[in-house]
Protein backbone atom coordinates (compact mmCIF):
# COMPACT_ATOMS: atom_id res chain seq x y z
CA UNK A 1 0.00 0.00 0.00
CA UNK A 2 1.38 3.56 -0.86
CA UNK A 3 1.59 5.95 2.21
CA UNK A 4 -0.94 8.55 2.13
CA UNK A 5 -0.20 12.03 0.58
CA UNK A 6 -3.00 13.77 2.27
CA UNK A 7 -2.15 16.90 3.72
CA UNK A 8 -3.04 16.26 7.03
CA UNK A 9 -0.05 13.13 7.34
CA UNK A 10 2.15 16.46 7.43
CA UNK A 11 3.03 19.07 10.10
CA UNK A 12 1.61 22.07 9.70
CA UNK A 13 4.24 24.27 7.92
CA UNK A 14 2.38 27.52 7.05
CA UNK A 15 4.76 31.04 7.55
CA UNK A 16 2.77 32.12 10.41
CA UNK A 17 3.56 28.91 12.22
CA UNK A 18 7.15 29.00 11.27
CA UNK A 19 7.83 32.35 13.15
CA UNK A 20 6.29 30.85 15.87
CA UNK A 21 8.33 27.48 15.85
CA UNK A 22 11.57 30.22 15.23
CA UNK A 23 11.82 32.35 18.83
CA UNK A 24 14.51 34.99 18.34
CA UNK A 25 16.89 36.17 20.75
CA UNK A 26 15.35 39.53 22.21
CA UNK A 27 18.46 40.94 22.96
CA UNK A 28 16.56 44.25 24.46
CA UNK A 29 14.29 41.74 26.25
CA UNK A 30 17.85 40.19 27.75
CA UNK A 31 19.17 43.54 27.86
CA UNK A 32 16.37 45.04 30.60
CA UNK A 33 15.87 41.98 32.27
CA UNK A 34 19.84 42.61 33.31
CA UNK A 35 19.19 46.42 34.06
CA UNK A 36 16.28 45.85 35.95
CA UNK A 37 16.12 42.43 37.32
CA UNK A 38 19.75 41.69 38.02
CA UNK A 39 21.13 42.16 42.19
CA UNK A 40 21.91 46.05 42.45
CA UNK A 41 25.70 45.07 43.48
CA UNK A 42 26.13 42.50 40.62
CA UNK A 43 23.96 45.40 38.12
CA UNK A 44 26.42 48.09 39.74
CA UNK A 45 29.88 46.49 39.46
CA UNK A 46 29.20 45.25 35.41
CA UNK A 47 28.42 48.28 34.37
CA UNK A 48 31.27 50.03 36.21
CA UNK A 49 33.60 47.54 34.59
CA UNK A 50 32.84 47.90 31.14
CA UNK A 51 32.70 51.68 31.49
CA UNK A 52 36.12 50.94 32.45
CA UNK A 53 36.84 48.59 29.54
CA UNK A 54 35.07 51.53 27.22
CA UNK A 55 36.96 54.63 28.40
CA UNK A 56 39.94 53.48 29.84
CA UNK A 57 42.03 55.30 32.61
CA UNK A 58 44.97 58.15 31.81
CA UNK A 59 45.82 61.37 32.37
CA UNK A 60 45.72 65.16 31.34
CA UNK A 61 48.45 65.26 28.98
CA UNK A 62 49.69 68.62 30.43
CA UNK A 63 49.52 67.14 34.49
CA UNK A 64 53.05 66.85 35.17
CA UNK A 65 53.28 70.74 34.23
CA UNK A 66 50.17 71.66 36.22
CA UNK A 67 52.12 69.77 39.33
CA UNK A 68 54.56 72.41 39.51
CA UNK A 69 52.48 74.27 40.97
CA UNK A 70 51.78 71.55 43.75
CA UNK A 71 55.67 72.27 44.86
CA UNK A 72 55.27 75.74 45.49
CA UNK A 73 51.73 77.22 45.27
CA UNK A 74 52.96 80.99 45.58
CA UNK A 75 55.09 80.79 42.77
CA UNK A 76 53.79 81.27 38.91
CA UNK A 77 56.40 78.01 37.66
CA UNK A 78 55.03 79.16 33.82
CA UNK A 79 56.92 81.28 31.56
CA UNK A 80 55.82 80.63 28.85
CA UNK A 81 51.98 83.14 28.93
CA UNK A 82 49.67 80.30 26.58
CA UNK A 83 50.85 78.10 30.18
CA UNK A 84 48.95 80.69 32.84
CA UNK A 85 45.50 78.82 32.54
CA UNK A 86 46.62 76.01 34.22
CA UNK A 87 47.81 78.29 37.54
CA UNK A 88 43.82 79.74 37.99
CA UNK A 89 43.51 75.95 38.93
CA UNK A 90 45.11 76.20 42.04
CA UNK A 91 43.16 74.60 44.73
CA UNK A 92 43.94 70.71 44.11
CA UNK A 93 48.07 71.54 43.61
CA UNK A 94 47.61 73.63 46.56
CA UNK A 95 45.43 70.89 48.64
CA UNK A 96 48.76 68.34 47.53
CA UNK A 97 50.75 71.15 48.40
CA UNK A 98 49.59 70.97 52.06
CA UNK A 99 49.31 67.14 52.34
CA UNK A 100 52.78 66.57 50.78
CA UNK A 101 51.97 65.15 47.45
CA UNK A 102 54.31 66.93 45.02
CA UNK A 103 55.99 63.91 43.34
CA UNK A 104 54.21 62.64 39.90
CA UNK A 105 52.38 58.87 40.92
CA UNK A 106 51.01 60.63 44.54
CA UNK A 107 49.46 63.41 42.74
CA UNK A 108 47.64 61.21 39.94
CA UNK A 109 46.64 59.10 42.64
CA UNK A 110 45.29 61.83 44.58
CA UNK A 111 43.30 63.30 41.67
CA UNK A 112 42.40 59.57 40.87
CA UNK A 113 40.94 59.71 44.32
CA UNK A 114 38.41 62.48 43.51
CA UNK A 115 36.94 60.65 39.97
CA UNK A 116 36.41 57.63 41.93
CA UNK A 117 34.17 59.73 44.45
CA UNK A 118 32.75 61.55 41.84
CA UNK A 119 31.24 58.22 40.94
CA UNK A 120 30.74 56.41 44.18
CA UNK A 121 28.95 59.66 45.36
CA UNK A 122 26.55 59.93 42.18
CA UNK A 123 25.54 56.03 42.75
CA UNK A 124 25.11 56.28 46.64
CA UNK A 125 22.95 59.32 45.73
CA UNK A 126 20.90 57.54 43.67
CA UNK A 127 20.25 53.99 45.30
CA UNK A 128 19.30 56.33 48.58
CA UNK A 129 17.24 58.92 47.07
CA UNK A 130 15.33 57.23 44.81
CA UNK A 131 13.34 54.20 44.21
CA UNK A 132 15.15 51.34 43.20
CA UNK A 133 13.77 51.69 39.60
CA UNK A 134 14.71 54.90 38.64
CA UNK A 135 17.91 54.82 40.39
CA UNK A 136 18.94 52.20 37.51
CA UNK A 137 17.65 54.14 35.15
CA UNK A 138 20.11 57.28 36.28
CA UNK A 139 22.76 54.68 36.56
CA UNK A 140 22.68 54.08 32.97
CA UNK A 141 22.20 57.36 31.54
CA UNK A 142 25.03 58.67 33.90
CA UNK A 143 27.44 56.12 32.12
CA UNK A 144 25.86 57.07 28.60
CA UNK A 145 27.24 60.73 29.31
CA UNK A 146 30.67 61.69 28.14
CA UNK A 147 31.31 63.44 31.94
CA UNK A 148 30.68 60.13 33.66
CA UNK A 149 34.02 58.53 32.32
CA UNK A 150 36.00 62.36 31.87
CA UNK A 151 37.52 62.32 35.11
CA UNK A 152 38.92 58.83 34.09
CA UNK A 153 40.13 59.67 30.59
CA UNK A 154 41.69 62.58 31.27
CA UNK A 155 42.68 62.20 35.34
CA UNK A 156 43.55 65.79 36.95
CA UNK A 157 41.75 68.76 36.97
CA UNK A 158 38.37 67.93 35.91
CA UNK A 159 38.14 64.80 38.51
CA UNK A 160 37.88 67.49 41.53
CA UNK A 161 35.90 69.68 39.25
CA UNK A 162 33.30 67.40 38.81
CA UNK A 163 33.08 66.33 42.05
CA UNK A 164 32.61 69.54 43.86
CA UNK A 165 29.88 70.27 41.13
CA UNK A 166 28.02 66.96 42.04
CA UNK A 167 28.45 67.79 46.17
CA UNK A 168 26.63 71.05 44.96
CA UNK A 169 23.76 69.21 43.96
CA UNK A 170 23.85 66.81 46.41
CA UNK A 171 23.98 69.50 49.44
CA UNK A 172 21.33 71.57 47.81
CA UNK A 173 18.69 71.40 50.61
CA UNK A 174 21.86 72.94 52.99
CA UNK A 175 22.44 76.40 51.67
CA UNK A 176 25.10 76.77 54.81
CA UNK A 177 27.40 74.22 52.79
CA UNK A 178 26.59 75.13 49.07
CA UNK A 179 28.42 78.69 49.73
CA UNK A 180 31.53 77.03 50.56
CA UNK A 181 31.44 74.36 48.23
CA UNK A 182 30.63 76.73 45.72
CA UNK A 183 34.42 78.97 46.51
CA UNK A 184 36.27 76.01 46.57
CA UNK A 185 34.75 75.08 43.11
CA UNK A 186 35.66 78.98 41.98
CA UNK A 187 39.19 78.29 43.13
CA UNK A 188 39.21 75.14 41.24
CA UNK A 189 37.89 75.90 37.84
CA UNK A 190 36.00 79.36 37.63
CA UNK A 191 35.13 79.58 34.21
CA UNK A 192 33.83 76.14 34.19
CA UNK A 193 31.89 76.27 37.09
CA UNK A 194 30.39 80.06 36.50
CA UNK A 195 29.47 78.91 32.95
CA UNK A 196 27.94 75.41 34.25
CA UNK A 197 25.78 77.54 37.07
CA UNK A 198 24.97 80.41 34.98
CA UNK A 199 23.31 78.50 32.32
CA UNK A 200 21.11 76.16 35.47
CA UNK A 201 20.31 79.00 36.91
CA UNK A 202 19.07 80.51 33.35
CA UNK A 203 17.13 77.42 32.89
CA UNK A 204 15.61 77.55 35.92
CA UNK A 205 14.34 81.34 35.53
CA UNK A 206 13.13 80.23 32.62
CA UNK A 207 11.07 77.17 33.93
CA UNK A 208 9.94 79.65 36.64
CA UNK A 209 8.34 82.22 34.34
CA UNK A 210 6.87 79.14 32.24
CA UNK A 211 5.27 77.76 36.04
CA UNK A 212 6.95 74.14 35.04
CA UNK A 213 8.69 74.01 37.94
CA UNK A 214 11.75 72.02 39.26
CA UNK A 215 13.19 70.29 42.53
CA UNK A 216 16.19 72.92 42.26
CA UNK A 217 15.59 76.16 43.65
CA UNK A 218 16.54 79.54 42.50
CA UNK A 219 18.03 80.73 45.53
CA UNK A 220 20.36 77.57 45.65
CA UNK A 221 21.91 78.19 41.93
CA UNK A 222 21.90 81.79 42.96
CA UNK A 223 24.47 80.41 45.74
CA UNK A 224 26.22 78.08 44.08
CA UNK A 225 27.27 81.10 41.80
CA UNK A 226 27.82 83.66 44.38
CA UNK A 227 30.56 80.95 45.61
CA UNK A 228 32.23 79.98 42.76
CA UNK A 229 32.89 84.24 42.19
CA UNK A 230 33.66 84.09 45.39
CA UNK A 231 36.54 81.99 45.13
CA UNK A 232 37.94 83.77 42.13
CA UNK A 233 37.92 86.67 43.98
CA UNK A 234 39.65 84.63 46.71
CA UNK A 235 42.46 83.56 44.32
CA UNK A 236 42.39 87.01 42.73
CA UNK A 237 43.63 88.37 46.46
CA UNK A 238 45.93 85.33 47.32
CA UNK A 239 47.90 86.39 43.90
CA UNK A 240 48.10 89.60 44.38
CA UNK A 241 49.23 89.60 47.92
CA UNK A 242 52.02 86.95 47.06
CA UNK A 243 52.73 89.18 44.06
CA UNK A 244 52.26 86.61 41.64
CA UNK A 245 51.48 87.76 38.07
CA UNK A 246 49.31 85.44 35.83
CA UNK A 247 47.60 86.55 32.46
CA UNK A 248 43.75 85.83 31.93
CA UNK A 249 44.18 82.63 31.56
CA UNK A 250 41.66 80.70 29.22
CA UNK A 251 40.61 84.48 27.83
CA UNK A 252 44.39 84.80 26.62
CA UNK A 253 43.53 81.30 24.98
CA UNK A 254 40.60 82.79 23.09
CA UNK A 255 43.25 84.50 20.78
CA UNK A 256 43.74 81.62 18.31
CA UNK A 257 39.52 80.61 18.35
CA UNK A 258 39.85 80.55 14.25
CA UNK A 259 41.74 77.38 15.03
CA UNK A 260 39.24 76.26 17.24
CA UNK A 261 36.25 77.10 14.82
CA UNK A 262 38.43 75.22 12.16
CA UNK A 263 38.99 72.06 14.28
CA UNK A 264 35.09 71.69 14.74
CA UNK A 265 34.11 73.27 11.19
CA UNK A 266 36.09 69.92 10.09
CA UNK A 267 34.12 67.59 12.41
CA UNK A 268 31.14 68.71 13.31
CA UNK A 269 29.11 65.91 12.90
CA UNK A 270 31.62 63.73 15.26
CA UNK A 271 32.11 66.35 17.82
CA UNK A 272 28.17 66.91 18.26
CA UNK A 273 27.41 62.85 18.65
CA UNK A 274 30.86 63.14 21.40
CA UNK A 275 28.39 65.80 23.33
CA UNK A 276 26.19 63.48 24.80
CA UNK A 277 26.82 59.78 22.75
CA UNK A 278 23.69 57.22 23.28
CA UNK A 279 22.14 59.73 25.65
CA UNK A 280 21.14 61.98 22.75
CA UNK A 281 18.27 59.93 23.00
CA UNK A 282 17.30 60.64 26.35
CA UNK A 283 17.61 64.46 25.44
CA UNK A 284 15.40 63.39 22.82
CA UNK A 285 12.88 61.81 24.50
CA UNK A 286 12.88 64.79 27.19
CA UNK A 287 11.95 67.62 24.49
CA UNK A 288 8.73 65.26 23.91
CA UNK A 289 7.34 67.31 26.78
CA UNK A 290 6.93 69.90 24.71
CA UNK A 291 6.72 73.46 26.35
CA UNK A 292 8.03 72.33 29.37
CA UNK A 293 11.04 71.36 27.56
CA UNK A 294 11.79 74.25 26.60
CA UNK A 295 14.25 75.88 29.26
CA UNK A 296 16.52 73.05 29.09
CA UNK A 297 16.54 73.01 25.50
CA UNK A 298 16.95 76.21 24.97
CA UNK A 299 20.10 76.35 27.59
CA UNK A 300 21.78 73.24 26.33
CA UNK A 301 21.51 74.89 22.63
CA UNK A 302 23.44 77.68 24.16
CA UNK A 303 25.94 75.73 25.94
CA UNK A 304 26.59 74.06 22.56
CA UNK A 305 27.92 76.91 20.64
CA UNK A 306 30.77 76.63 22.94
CA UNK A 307 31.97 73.45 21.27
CA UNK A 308 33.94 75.71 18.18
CA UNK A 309 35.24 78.02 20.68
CA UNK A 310 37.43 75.23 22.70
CA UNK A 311 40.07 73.03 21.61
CA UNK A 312 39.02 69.91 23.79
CA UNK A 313 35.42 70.01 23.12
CA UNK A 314 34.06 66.74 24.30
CA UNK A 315 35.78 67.84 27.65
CA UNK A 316 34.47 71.39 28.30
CA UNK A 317 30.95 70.29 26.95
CA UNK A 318 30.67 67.65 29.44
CA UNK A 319 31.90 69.38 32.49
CA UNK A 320 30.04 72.84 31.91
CA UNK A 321 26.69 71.19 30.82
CA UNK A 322 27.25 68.41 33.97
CA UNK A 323 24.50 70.23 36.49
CA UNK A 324 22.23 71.11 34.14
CA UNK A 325 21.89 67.49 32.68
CA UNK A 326 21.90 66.40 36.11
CA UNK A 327 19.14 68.35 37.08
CA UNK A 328 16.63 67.87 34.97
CA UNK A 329 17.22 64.24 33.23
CA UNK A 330 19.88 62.32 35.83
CA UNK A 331 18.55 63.40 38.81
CA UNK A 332 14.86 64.39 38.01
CA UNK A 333 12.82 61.36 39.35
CA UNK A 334 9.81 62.99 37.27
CA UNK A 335 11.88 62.04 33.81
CA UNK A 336 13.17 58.63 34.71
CA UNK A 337 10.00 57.56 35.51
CA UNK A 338 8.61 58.25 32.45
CA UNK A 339 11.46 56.22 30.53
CA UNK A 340 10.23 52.85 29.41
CA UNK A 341 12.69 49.94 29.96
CA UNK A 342 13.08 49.52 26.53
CA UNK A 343 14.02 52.51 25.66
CA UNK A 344 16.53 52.56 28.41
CA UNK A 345 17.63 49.32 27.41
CA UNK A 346 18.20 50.43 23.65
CA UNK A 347 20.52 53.61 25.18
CA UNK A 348 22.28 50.98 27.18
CA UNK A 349 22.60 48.59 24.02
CA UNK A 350 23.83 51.62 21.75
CA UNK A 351 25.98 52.86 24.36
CA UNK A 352 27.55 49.40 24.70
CA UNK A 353 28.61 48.64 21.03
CA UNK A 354 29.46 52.20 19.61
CA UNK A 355 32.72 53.33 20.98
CA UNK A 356 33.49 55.71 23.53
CA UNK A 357 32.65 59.07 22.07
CA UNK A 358 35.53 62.19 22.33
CA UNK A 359 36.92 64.96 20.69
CA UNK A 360 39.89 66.97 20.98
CA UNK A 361 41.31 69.41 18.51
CA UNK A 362 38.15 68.02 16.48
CA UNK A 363 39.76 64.29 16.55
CA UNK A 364 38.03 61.57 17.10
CA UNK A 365 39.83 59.69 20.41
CA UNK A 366 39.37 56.15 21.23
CA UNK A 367 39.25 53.81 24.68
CA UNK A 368 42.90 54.19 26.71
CA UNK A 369 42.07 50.66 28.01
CA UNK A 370 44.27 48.88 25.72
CA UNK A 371 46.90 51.68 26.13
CA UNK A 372 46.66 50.81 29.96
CA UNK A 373 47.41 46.94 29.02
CA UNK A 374 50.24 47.47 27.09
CA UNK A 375 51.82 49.52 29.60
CA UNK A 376 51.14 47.47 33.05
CA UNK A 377 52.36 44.46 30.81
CA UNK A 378 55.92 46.74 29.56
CA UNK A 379 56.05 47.56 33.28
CA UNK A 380 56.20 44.24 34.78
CA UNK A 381 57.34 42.24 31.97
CA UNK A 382 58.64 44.12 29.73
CA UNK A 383 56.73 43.46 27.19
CA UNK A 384 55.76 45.95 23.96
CA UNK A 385 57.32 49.55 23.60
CA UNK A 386 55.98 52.36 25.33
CA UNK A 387 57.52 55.68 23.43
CA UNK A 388 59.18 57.92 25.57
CA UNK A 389 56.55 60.68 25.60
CA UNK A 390 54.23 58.59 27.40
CA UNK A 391 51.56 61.68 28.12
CA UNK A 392 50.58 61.70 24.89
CA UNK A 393 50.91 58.30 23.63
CA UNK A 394 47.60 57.58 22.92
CA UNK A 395 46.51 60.29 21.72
């Protein structure tokens, strides 16, 4: 007897029931169940590794220069007048002064010291001020931002920067600590930290006349300001009763801005994406709100001219825009909330594969973590060549 042909001696084969016998990977399913459903330490300490893995850990090219000033605080070590920037950052050379850290490895470390609780102090924020939820959120978008991993690729300056911006937000219900706070940040880095204030203290005036309203009040940016002037008036006195002569500083810089303009004109379109990377989608999906948007778009459009008028763009950007992202997307429980998982999980996913955004001088920089490889492995084995001016080698 033949076997029977009929149809129904056969599976049923049809396309719909194909893509139902074929179950794709859901990589942003796997993706959010990690984010959201993984232990906080174990969620915590991956994500903190491959940040590592993506940015890698050096220093500011120029730091060994700026640490003159570490060995003698009352002295102007620069001749040469492009070099008088670096003395208007006087407080961390003269805080290594005081505890004895003049020689080169102490006074990375100690630096290295102030990105690591620039991060430890953004996460404990989070996981205690929030719920659980949106505190993973913030995680993520925090390590999507070019500033998150700046005090790492470039150790020095910007890692105390940075952190005495984030203690400003953090000690914003104290207005007896945000005064001092906000000096010692003016005696850091006073451009940087006028600019970053100025422009959240715009925004907030802004969202204030508009009724929108925010958790950050007027009268704290108002102090943090009033500090950081402060403190350059502070420095302003210290040099001139020393009698130590420096220039302007970054204005002096502002002489050769065609080269600037030229080194973005070139690259705009990479030196934008370095701005904010994989959380250009957050911004995104925070000027959905429409007219209540508007402040912190409006700001952050400002803030972005500044990228042709700087030689290390992705740097400045990062650092001046810092409080004004934080407030209203990082630390605005409002806005994470409203983030779906999977839209967190596709910033996560895009932030994972596409490389470390950064600019300087309009060139595209990559991860230092092989660069940190090859030189613990020359160190202790002596393996691979490390060219002799290391400050700059991978760059």
């Amino acid at each position: 007897m033949e076997p029977s042909l009929e149809p129904a001696a056969y599976p049923d084969v049809t396309a719909s029931n194909r893509l139902t016998l074929w179950k794709p990977i859901r990589f942003i399913d796997i993706i959010e169940k990690l984010i959201y459903q993984s232990r906080p330490s174990r969620f915590i300490a991956l994500l903190l590794v491959v940040s590592f893995v993506k940015t890698g850990i050096w220093y500011m090219p120029n730091l060994d220069g700026w640490r003159a000033i570490a060995v003698n605080p009352f002295r102007n070590p620069f001749i040469e007048p492009y070099n008088h920037y670096l003395f208007w950052n006087w407080l961390s050379p003269f805080a290594a002064w005081v505890l004895g850290l003049q020689n080169e490895r102490p006074f990375l470390y100690f630096h290295l010291l102030f990105s690591a609780a620039f991060t430890c102090t953004f996460i404990a924020l989070i996981w205690t001020q929030f719920e659980e939820r949106n505190a993973r959120t913030a995680l993520v978008l925090f390590l999507a931002i070019p500033a998150s991993a700046t005090a790492y690729f470039w150790v020095g300056m910007d890692s105390v920067t940075l952190f005495l911006m984030l203690l400003l937000l953090v000690v914003r219900r104290h207005l007896w600590l945000v005064l001092p706070i906000g000096v010692l940040l003016g005696m850091q880095h006073f451009e940087q930290g006028f600019v970053a204030f100025g422009a959240l203290l715009l925004a907030l005036l802004l969202s204030f006349i508009q009724k929108t309203g925010s958790d950050y009040s007027i009268r704290w940016a108002i102090a943090c300001l009033v500090g950081v002037v402060l403190g350059k008036i502070i420095l302003v006195l210290i040099f001139s009763h020393f009698g130590i002569y420096v220039n302007s500083g970054r204005a002096y810089l502002l002489q050769w801005y065609r080269m600037y303009v030229g080194f973005f004109y070139f690259h705009f379109q990479y030196v934008l994406w370095s701005a904010f990377g994989a959380a250009w989608i957050a911004v995104a999906k925070y000027a959905e709100r429409g007219k209540a948007a508007l402040p912190f778009l409006v700001v952050l459009s400002g803030l972005l001219l500044l990228l042709p008028l700087v030689a290390d763009e992705t740097r400045v950007f990062s650092i001046v825009s810092f409080p004004l992202v934080a407030a209203y997307l990082l630390l605005n429980p409002g806005f994470l909330q409203s983030l779906d998982g999977r839209l967190v999980s596709a910033i996560f996913g895009i932030w994972l594969i596409v490389p470390w955004p950064w600019a300087w001088l309009g060139k595209p920089l990559v991860s230092i973590f092989p660069y940190d490889i090859a030189y613990v492995l020359h160190q202790v084995f002596g393996w691979l060549h490390v060219p002799p001016n290391q400050p700059l080698w991978p760059f």
